[in-house]
Protein backbone atom coordinates (compact mmCIF):
# COMPACT_ATOMS: atom_id res chain seq x y z
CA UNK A 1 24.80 -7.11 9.49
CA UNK A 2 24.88 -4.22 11.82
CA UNK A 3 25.99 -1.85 9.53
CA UNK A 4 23.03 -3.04 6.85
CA UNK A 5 20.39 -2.05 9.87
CA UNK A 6 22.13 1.59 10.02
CA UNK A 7 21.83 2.26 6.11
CA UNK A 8 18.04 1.11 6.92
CA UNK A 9 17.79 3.44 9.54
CA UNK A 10 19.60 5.96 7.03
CA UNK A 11 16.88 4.97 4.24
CA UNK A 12 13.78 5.70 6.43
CA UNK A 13 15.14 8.73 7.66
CA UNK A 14 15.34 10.69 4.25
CA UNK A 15 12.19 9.02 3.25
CA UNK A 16 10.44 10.18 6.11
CA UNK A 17 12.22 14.20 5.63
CA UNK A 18 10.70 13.90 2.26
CA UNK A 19 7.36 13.10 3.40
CA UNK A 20 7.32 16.00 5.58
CA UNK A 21 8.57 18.52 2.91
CA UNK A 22 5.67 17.06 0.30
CA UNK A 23 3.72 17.63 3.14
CA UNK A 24 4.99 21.50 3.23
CA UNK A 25 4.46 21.61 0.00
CA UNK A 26 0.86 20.63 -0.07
CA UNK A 27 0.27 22.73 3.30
CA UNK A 28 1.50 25.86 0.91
CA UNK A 29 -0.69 24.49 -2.85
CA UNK A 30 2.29 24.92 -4.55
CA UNK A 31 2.72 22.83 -7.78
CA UNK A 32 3.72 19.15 -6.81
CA UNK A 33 4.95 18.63 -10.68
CA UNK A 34 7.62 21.87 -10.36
CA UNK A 35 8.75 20.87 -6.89
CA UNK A 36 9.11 17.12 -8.19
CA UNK A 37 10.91 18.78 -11.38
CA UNK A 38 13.04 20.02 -8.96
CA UNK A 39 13.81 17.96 -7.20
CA UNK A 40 14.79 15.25 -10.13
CA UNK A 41 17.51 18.04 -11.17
CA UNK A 42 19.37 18.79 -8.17
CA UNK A 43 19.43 14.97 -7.56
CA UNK A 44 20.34 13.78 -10.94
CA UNK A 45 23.26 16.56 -10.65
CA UNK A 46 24.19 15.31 -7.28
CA UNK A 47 24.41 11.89 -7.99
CA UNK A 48 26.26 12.13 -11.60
CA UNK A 49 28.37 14.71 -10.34
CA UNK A 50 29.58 12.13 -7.35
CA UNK A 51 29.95 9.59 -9.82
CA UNK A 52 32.17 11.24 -12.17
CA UNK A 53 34.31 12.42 -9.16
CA UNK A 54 34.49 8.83 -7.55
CA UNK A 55 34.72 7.37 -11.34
CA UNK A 56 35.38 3.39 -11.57
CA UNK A 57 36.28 0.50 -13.94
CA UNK A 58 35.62 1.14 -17.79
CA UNK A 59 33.55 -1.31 -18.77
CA UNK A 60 32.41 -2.64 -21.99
CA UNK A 61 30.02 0.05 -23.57
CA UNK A 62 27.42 -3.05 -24.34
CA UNK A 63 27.81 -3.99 -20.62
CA UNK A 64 26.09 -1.12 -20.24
CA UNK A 65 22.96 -1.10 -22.02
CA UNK A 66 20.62 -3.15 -19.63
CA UNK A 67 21.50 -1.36 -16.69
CA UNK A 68 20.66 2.03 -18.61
CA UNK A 69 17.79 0.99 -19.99
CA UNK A 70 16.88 -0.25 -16.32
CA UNK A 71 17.56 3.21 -15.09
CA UNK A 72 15.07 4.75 -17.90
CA UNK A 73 12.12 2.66 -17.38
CA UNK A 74 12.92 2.83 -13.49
CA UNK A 75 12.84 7.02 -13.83
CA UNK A 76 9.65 7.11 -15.57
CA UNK A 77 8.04 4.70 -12.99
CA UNK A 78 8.83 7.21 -10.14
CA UNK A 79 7.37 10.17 -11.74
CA UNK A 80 4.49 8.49 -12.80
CA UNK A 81 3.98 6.90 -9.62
CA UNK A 82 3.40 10.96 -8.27
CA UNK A 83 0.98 11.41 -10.76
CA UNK A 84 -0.98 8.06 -9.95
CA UNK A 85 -0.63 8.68 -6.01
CA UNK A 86 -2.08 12.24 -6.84
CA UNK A 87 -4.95 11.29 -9.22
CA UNK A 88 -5.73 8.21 -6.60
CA UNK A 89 -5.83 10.23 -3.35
CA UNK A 90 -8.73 12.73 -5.75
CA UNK A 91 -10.69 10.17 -6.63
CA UNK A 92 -10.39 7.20 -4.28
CA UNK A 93 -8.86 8.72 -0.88
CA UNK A 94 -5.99 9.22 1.28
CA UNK A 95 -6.55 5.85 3.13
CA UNK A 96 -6.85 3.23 0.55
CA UNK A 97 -3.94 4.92 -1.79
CA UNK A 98 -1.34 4.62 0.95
CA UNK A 99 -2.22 1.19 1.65
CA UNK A 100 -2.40 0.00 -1.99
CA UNK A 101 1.28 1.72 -1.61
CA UNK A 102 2.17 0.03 1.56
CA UNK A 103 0.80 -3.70 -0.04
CA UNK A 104 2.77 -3.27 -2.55
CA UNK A 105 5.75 -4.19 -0.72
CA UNK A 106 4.47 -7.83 -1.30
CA UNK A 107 6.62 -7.58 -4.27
CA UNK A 108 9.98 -6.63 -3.67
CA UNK A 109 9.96 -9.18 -0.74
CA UNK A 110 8.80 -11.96 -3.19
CA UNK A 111 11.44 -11.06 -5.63
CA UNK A 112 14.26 -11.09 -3.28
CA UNK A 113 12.94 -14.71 -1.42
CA UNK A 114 11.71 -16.63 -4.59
CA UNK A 115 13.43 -15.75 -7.55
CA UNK A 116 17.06 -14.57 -5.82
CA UNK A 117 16.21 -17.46 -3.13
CA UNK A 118 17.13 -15.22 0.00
CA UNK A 119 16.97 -17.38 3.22
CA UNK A 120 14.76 -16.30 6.26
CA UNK A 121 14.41 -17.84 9.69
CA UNK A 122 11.15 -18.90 10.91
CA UNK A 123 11.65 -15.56 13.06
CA UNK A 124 12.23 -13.43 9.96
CA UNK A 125 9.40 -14.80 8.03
CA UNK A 126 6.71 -13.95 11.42
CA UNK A 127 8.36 -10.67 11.07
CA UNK A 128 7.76 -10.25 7.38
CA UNK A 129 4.26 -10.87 8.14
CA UNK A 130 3.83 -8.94 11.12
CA UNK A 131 5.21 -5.80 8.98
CA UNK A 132 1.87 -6.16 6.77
CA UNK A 133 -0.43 -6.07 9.91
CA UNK A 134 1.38 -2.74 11.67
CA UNK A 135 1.13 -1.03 8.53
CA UNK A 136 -2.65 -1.45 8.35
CA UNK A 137 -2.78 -0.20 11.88
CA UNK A 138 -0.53 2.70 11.52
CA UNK A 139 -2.33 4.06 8.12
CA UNK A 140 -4.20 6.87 8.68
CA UNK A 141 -7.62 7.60 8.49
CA UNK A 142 -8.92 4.22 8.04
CA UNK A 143 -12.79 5.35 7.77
CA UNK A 144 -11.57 6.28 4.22
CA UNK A 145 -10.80 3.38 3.24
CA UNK A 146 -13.76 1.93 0.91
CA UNK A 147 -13.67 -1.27 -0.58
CA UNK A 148 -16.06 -1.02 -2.98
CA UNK A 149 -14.06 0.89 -5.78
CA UNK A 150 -15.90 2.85 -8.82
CA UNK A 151 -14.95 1.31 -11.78
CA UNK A 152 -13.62 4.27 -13.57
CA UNK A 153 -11.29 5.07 -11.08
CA UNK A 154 -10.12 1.35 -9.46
CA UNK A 155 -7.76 1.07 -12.32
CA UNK A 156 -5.97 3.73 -10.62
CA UNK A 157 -4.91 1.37 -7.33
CA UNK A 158 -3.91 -1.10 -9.56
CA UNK A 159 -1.05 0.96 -11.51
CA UNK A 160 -0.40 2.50 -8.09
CA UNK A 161 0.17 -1.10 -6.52
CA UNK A 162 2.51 -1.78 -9.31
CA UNK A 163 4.35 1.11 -9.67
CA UNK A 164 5.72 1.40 -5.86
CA UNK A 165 6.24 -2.79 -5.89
CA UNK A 166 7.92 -2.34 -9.20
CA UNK A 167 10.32 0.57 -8.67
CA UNK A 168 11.34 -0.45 -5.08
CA UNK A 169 11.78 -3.98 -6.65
CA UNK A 170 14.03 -2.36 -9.48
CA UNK A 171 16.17 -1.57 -7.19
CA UNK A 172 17.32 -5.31 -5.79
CA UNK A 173 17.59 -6.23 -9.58
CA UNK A 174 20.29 -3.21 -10.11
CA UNK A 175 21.92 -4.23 -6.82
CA UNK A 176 21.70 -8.18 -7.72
CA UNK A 177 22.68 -8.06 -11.77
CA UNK A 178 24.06 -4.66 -12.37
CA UNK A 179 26.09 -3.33 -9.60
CA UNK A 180 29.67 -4.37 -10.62
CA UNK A 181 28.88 -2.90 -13.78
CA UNK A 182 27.30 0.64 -12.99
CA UNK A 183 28.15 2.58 -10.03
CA UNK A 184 25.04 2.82 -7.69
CA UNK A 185 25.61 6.89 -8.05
CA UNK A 186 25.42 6.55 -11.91
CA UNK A 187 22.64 4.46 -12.11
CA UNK A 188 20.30 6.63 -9.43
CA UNK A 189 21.66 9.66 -11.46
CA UNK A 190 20.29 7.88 -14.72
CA UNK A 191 17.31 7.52 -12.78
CA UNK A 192 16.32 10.80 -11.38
CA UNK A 193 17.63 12.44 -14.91
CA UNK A 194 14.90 10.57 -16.64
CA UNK A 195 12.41 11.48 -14.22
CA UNK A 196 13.90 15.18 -15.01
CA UNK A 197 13.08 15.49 -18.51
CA UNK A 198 9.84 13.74 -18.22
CA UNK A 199 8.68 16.26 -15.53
CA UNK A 200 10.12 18.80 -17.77
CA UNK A 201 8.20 17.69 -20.81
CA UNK A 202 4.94 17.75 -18.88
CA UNK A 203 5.42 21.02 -17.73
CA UNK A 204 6.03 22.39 -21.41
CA UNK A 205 3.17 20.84 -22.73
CA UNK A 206 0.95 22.27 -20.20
CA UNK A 207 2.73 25.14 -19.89
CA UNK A 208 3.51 25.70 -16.93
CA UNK A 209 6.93 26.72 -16.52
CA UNK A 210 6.35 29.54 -14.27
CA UNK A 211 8.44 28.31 -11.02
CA UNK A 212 8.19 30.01 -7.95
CA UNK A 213 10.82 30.63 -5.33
CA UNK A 214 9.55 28.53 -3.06
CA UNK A 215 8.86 25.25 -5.16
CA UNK A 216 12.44 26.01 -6.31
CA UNK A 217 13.43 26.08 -2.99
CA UNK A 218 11.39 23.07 -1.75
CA UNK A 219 12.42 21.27 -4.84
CA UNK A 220 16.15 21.64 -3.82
CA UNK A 221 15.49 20.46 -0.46
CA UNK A 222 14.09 17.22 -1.53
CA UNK A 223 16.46 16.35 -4.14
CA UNK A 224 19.22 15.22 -1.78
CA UNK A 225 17.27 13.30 1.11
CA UNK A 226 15.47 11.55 -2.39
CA UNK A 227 18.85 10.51 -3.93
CA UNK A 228 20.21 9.44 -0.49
CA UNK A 229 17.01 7.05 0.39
CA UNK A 230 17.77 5.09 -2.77
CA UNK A 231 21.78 4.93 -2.51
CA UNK A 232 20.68 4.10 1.44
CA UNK A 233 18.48 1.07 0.25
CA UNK A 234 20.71 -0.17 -2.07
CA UNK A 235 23.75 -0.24 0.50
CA UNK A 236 21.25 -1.91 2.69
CA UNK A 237 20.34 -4.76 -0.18
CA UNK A 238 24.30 -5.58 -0.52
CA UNK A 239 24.59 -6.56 3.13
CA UNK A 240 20.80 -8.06 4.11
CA UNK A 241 18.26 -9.85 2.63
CA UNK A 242 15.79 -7.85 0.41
CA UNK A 243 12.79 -8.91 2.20
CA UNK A 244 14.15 -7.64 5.72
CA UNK A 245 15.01 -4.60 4.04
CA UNK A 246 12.47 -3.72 2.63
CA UNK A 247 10.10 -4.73 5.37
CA UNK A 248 12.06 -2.91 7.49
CA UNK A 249 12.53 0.61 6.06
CA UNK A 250 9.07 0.22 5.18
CA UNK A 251 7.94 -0.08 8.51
CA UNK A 252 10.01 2.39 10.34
CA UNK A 253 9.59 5.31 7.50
CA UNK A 254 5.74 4.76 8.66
CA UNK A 255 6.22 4.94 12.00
CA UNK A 256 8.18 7.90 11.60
CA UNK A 257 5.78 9.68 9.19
CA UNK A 258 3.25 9.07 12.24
CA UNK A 259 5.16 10.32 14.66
CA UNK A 260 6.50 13.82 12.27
CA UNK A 261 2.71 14.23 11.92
CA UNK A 262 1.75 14.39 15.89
CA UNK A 263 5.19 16.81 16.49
CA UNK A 264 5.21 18.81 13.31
CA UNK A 265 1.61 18.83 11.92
CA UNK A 266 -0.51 18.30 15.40
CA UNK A 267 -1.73 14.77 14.32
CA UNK A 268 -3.31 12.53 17.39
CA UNK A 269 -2.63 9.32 18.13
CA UNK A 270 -5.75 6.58 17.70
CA UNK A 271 -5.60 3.38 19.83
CA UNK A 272 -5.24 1.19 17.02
CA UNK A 273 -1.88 3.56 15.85
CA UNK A 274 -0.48 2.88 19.84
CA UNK A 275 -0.93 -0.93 18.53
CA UNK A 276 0.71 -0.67 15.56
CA UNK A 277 3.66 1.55 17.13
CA UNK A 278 3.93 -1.59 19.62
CA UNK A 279 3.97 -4.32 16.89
CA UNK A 280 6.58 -2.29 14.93
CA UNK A 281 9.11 -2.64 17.83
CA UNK A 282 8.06 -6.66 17.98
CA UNK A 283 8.50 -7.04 13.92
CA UNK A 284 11.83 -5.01 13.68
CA UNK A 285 12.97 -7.42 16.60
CA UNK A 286 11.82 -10.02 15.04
CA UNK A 287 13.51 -8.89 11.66
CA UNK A 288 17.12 -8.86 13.44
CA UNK A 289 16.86 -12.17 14.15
């Protein structure tokens, strides 16, 4: 149990680095789909290379269709969730994108307690719920948030919603049905190789191949914290339940992103944020339970 809360710990820390480097990266304009490119590369090298050096069981060769087909449509949910987030934030705002983001973890937690029947105390389940209130009180600029959507642009929260839910639900169902048949580094390296040549693809058609130092640079630096959040999570998923997990990391990688903005990016506090900070203690304690 103890050592599934430090691979949660673990989790939220990369994902919060990589929220500060996209940060640096939007702080500089540099081009979000080169330093994503990037970033896919180094981390589908990383994590293939690993998994050829570790190696493993040979399997059947039709044992292995489902979980690399998984991988593919997993991959081109994760670059496709960049572009939604990035269209979203343009047309709708910063506020409501994160927290159709944030929502969305509705549906990893109801995949792991209803169809793979986790069990959670009473305790657990107040925690689950509290996680949903302290991320509403953590999310930035909430004067942003405006709940009366244009209709040519709603569609946009909705494919957001289900692309976060979806991928971080993807990966309980590798850990759950797939992981004594694929190594968690192969499958993540299937992953972010997919993600690779999609990026890729985009960039030729628009043409815009032209990388710059620093994107390369940037991209390389969030290749490794991005492969480790996801072999993090799913170390965390084979010793807790999915819904503490992912309430958890959840929770603390937004707590964290608030507090990298107020020492790294001179972000300020609001009262409601000192709430949320509070009730994030009370649901992780709450979660251990």
């Amino acid at each position: 149990m103890m050592s599934g809360w430090i691979f949660v710990i673990l989790s939220a820390s990369t994902s919060i680095l990589i929220a500060h480097f996209l940060k640096q990266s939007e702080s500089r304009k540099l081009n979000t789909i080169r330093v994503l490119t990037v970033n896919y590369l180094v981390a589908s090298a990383v994590a293939l290379t690993v998994s050829i050096y570790i190696g493993g069981d040979v399997v059947n060769s039709d044992q292995m269709i489902q979980p690399i087909l998984l991988a593919g449509v997993v991959g081109v949910i994760f670059i496709a969730n960049f572009y939604f987030y990035s269209k979203s934030v343009f047309h709708n705002g910063v506020g409501i994108s994160i927290a159709a983001m944030r929502i969305s973890l509705i549906i990893p937690v109801l995949l792991s307690t209803i169809w793979y029947l986790e069990f959670l105390s009473p305790y657990q389940w107040l925690g689950v719920f509290l996680v949903f209130t302290t991320l509403f009180l953590l999310l930035p600029r909430k004067k942003s948030i405006e709940f009366e959507l244009k209709k040519e642009t709603g569609w946009l929260l909705l494919l957001l919603f289900l692309g976060t839910g979806v991928g971080d639900a993807s990966l309980k169902v590798f850990e759950s049905e797939f992981s004594d048949i694929m190594g968690k580094e192969l499958f993540m390296g299937s992953v972010f190789l997919t993600a690779f040549i999609i990026g890729l693809l985009t960039l030729l058609i628009r043409r815009e191949l032209q990388f710059t130092l620093n994107e390369i640079k940037l991209g390389i630096a969030i290749g490794i914290p991005n492969l480790l959040t996801s072999i993090f999570l799913i170390m965390a998923l084979e010793r807790m339940s999915g819904a503490v997990v992912y309430s958890s990391v959840n929770v603390l990688t937004v707590l964290g992103g608030t507090l990298i903005g107020i020492i790294f990016w001179k972000d300020h506090f609001t009262k409601t944020q000192w709430i949320g900070i509070l009730l994030t203690v009370v649901s992780i304690l709450l979660l251990i339970q």
